[in-house]
N, C-alpha and C. Protein backbone atom coordinates (compact mmCIF):
# COMPACT_ATOMS: atom_id res chain seq x y z
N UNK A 1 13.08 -12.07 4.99
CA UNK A 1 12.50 -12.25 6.31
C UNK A 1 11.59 -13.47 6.27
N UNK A 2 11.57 -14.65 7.02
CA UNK A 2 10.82 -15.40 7.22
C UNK A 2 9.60 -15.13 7.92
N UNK A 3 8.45 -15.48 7.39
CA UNK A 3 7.28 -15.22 8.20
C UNK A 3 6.59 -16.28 8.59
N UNK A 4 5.56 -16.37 9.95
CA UNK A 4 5.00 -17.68 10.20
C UNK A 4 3.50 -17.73 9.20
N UNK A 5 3.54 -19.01 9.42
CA UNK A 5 2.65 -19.68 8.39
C UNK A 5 1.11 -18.86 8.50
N UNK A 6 0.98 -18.51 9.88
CA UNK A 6 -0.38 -17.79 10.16
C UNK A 6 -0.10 -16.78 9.47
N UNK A 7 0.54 -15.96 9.61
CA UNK A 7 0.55 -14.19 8.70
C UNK A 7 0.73 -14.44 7.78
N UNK A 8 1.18 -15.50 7.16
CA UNK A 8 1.41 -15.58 5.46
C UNK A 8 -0.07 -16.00 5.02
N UNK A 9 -0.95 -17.06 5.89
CA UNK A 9 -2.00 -17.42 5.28
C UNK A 9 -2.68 -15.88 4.99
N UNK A 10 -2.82 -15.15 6.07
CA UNK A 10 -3.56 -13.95 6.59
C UNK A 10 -3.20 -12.98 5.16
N UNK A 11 -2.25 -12.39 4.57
CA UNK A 11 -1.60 -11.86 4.10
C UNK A 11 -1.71 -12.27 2.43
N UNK A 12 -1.94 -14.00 2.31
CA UNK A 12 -2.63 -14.41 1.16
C UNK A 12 -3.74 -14.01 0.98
N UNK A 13 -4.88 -13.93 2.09
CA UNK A 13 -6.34 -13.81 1.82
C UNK A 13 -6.40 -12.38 1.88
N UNK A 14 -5.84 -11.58 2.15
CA UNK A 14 -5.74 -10.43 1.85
C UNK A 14 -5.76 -10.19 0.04
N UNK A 15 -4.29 -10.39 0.13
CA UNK A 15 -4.19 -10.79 -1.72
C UNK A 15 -5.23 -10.69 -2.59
N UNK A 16 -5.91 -11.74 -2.24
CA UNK A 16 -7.02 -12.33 -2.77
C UNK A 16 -8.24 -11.56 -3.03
N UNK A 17 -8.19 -10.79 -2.38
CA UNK A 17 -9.65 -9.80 -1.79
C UNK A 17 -9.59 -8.47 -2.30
N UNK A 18 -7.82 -7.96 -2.97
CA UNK A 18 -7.62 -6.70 -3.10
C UNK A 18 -7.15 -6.64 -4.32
N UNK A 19 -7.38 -5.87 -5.26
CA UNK A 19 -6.94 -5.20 -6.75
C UNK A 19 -5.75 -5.12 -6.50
N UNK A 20 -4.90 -5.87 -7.68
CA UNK A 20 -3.09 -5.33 -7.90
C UNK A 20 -2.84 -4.43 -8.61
N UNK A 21 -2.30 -3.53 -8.47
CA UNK A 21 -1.81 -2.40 -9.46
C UNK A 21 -0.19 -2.93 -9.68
N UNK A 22 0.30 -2.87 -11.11
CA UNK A 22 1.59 -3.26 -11.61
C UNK A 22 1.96 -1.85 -11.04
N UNK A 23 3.46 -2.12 -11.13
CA UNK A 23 4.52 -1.01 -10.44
C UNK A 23 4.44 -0.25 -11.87
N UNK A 24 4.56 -0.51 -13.21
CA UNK A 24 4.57 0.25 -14.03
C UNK A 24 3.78 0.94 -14.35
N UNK A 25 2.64 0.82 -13.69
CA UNK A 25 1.22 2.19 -14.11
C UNK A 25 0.99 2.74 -12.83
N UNK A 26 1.99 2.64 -11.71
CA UNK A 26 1.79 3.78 -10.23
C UNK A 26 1.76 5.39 -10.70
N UNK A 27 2.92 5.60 -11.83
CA UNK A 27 3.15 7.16 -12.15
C UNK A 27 2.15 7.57 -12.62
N UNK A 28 1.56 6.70 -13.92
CA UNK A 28 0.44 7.17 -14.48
C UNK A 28 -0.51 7.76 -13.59
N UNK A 29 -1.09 6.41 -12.78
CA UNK A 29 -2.40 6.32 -11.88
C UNK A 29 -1.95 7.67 -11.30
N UNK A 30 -1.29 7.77 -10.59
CA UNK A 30 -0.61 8.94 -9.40
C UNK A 30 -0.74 10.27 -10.47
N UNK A 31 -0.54 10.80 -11.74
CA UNK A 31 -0.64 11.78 -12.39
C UNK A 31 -2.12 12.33 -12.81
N UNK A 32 -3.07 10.66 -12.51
CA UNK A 32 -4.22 11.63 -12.30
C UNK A 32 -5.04 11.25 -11.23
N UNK A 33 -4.07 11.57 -9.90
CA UNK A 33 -4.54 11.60 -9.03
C UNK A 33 -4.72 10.14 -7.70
N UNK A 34 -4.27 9.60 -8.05
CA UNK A 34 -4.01 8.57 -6.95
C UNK A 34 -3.42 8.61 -6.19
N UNK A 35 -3.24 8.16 -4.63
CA UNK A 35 -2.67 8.60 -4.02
C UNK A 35 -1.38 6.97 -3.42
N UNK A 36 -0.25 7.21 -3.88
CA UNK A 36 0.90 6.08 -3.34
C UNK A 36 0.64 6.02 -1.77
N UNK A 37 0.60 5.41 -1.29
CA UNK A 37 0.58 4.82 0.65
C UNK A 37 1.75 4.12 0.60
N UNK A 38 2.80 5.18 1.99
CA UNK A 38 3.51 4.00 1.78
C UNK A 38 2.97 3.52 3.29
N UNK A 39 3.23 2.38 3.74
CA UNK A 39 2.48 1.82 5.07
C UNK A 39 3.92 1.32 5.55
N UNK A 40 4.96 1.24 5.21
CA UNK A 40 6.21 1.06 6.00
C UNK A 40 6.47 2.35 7.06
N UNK A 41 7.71 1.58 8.31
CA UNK A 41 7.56 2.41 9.56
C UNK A 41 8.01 4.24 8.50
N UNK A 42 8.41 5.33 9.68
CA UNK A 42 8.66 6.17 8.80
C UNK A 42 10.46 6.11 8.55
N UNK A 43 10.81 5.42 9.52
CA UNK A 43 12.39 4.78 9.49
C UNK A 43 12.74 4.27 8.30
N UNK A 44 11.90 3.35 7.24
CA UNK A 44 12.18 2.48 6.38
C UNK A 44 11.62 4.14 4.96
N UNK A 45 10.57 4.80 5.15
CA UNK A 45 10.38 5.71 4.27
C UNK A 45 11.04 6.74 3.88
N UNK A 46 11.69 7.30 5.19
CA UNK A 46 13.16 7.87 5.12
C UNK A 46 13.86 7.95 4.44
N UNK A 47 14.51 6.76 4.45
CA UNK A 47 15.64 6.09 3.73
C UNK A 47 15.06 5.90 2.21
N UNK A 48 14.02 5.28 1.68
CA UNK A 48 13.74 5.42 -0.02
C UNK A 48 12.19 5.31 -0.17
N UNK A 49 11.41 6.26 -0.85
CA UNK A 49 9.84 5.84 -0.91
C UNK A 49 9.44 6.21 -2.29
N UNK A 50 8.52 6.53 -2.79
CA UNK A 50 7.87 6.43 -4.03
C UNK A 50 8.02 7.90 -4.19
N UNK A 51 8.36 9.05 -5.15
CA UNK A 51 8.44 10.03 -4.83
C UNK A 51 7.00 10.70 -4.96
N UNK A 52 6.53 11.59 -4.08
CA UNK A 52 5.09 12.22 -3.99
C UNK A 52 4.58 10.97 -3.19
N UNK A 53 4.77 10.31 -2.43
CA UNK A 53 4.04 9.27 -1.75
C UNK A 53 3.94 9.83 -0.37
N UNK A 54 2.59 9.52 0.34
CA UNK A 54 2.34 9.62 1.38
C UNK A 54 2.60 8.36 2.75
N UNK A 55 3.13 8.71 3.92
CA UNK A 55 3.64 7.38 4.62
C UNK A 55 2.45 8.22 6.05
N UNK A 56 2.43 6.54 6.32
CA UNK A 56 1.13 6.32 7.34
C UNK A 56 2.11 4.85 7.73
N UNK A 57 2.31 4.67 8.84
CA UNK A 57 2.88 3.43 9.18
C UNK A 57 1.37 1.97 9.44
N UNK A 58 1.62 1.04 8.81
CA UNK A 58 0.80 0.19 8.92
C UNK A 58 0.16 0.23 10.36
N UNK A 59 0.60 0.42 12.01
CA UNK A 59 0.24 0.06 12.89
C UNK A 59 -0.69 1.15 13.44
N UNK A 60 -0.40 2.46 12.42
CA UNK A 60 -1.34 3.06 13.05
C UNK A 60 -2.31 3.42 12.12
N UNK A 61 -2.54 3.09 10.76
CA UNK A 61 -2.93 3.26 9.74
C UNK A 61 -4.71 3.52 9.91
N UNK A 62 -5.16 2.80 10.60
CA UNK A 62 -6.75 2.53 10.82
C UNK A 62 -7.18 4.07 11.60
N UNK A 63 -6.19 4.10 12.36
CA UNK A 63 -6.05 5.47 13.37
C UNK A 63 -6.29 6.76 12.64
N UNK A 64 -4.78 7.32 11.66
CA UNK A 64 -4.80 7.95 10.85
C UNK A 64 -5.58 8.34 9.70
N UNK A 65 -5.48 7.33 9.01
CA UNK A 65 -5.61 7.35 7.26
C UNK A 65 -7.05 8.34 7.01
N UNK A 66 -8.18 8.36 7.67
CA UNK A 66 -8.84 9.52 7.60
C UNK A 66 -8.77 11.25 7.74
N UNK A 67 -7.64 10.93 8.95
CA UNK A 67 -7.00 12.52 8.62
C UNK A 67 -6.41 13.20 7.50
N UNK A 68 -5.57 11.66 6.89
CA UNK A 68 -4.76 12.19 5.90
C UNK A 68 -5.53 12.11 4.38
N UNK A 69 -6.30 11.38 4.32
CA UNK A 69 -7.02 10.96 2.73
C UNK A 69 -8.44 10.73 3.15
N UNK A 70 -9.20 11.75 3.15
CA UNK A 70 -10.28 11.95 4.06
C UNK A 70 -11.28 11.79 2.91
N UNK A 71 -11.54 11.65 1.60
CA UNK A 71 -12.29 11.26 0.82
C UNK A 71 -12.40 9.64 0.31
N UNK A 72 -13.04 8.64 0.58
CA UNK A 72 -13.18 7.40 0.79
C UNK A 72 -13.14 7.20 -0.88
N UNK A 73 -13.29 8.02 -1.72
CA UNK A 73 -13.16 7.23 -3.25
C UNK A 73 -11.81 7.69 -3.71
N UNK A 74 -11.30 8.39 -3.21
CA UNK A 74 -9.66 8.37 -3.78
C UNK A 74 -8.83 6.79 -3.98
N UNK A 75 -8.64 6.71 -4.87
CA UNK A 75 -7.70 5.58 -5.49
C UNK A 75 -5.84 5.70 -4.58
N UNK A 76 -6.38 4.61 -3.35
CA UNK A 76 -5.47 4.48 -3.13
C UNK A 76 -4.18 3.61 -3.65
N UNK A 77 -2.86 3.67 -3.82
CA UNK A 77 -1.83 2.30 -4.15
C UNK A 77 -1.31 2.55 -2.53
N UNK A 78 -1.27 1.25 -2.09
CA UNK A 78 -0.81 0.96 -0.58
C UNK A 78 0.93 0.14 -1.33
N UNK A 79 1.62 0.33 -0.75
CA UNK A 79 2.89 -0.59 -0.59
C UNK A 79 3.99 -0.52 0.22
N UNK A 80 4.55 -1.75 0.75
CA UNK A 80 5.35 -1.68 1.41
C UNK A 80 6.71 -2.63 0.45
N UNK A 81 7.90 -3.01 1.01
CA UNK A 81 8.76 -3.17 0.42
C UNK A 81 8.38 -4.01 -0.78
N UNK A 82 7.43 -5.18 -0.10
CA UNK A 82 7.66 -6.42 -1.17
C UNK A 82 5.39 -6.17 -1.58
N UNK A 83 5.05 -7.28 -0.59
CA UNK A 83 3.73 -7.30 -1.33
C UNK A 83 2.95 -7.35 0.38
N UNK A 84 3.22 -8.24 1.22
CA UNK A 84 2.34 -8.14 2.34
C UNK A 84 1.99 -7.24 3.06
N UNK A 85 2.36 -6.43 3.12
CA UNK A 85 2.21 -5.27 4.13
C UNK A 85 1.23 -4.51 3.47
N UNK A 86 1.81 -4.35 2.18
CA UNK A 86 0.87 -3.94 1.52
C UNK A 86 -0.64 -4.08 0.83
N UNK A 87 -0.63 -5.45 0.90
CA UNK A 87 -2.18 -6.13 0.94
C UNK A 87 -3.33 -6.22 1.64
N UNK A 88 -2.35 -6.37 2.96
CA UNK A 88 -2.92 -6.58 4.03
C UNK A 88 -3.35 -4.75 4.62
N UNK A 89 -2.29 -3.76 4.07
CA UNK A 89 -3.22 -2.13 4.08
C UNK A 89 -4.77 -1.85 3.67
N UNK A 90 -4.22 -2.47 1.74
CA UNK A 90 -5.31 -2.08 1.31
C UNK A 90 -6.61 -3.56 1.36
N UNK A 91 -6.97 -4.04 1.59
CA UNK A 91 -7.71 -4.79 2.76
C UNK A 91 -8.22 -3.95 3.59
N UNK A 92 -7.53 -3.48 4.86
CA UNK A 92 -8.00 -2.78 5.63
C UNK A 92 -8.73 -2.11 5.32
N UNK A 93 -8.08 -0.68 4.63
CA UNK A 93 -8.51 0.15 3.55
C UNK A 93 -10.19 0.00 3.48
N UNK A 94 -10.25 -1.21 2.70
CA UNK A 94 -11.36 -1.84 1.72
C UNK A 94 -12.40 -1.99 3.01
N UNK A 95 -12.15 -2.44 4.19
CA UNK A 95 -13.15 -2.69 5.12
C UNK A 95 -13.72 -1.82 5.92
N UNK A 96 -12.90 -0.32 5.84
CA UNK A 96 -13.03 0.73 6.61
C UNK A 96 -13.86 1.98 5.70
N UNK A 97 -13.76 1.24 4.28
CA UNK A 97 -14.98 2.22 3.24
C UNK A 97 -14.44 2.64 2.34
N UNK A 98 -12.94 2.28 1.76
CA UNK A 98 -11.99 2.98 0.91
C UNK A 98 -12.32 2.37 -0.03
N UNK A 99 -12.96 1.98 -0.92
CA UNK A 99 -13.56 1.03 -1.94
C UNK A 99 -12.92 1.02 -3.24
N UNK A 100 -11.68 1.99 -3.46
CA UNK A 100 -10.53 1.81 -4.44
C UNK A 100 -9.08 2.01 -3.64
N UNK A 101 -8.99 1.26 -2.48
CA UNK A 101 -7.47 1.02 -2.01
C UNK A 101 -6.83 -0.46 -2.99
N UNK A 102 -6.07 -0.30 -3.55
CA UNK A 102 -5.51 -1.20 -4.21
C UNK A 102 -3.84 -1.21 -3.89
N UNK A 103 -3.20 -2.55 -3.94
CA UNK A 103 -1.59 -2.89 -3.65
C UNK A 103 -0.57 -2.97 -4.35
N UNK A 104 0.23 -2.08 -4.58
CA UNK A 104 1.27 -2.01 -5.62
C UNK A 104 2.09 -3.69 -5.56
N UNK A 105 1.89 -4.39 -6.68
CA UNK A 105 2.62 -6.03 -6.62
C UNK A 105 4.23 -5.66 -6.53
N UNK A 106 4.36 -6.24 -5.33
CA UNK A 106 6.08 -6.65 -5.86
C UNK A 106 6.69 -5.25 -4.80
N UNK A 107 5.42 -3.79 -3.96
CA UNK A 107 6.18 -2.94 -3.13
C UNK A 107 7.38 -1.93 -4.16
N UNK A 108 7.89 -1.33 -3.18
CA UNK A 108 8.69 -0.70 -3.52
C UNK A 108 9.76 -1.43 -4.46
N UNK A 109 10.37 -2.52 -4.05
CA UNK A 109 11.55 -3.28 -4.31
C UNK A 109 11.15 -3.26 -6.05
N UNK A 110 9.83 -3.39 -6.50
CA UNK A 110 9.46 -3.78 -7.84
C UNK A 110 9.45 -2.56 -8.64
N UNK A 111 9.34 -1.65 -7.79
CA UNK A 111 8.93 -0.11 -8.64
C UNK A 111 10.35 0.16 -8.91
N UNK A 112 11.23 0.18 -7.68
CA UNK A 112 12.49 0.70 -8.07
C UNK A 112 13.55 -0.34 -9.16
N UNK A 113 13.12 -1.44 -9.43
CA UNK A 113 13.22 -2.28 -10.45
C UNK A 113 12.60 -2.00 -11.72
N UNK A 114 11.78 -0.68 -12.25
CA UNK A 114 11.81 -0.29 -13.47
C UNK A 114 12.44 0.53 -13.77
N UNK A 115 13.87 0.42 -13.13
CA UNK A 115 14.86 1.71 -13.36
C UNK A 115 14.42 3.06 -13.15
C-alpha cells in the first residue's frame, strides 16, 4: 500500500517515541502476561491474528482500550500487519497513560515469519 508522505512522516515520529518489541519475544512477553493488541479492523483479525490477542480497531481504540485493559501498567504489544498502525497505537497508548504500550516490529506479517 502506498502511503502519503504526511502519514508516513507521522507514523515515523511515532516510531521514534515508542519501544520495539522483536516478533520473537511476543510469546514469551505474552506468557507472563502482556497483553498482544491487535489494532487492525476486526475484518483483517478474523481472517489471521496473534493467537490469545486482543483486537480493538485502531479508529476506535482511544474510545475503547480502557474498557478492555483497564490497568494503565499492563505491557501492552500493539500490531498491525506491518509496523505503522502499530506505532502509531502504541504512541497513542503512551499519551493516554499506558506507559508500557510498546509495537511489535515488522506486525503480524513478521511474527508469522518465525514459522
Amino acid at each position: 500500500m502506498a502511503y502519503t508522505q504526511k502519514f508516513q512522516n507521522m507514523a515515523n515520529a511515532a516510531r521514534a517515541r515508542v519501544e520495539e518489541v522483536l516478533p520473537e519475544h511476543v510469546d514469551a512477553l505474552m506468557a507472563k502476561g502482556a497483553v498482544a493488541l491487535d489494532i487492525r479492523d476486526k475484518e483483517e483479525h478474523d481472517v489471521d491474528h496473534i493467537p490469545r490477542s486482543l483486537n480493538i480497531s485502531r479508529g476506535k481504540l482511544e474510545m475503547m482500550v480502557e474498557g478492555v485493559i483497564p490497568d494503565a501498567d499492563t505491557l501492552i504489544l500493539c500490531y498491525c500487519n506491518a509496523i505503522n498502525r502499530g506505532a502509531l497505537a502504541a504512541d497513542s497508548l503512551r499519551a493516554m497513560g499506558y506507559g508500557n504500550a510498546k509495537f511489535i516490529v515488522g506486525g503480524l506479517i513478521a511474527y508469522r515469519g518465525l514459522g
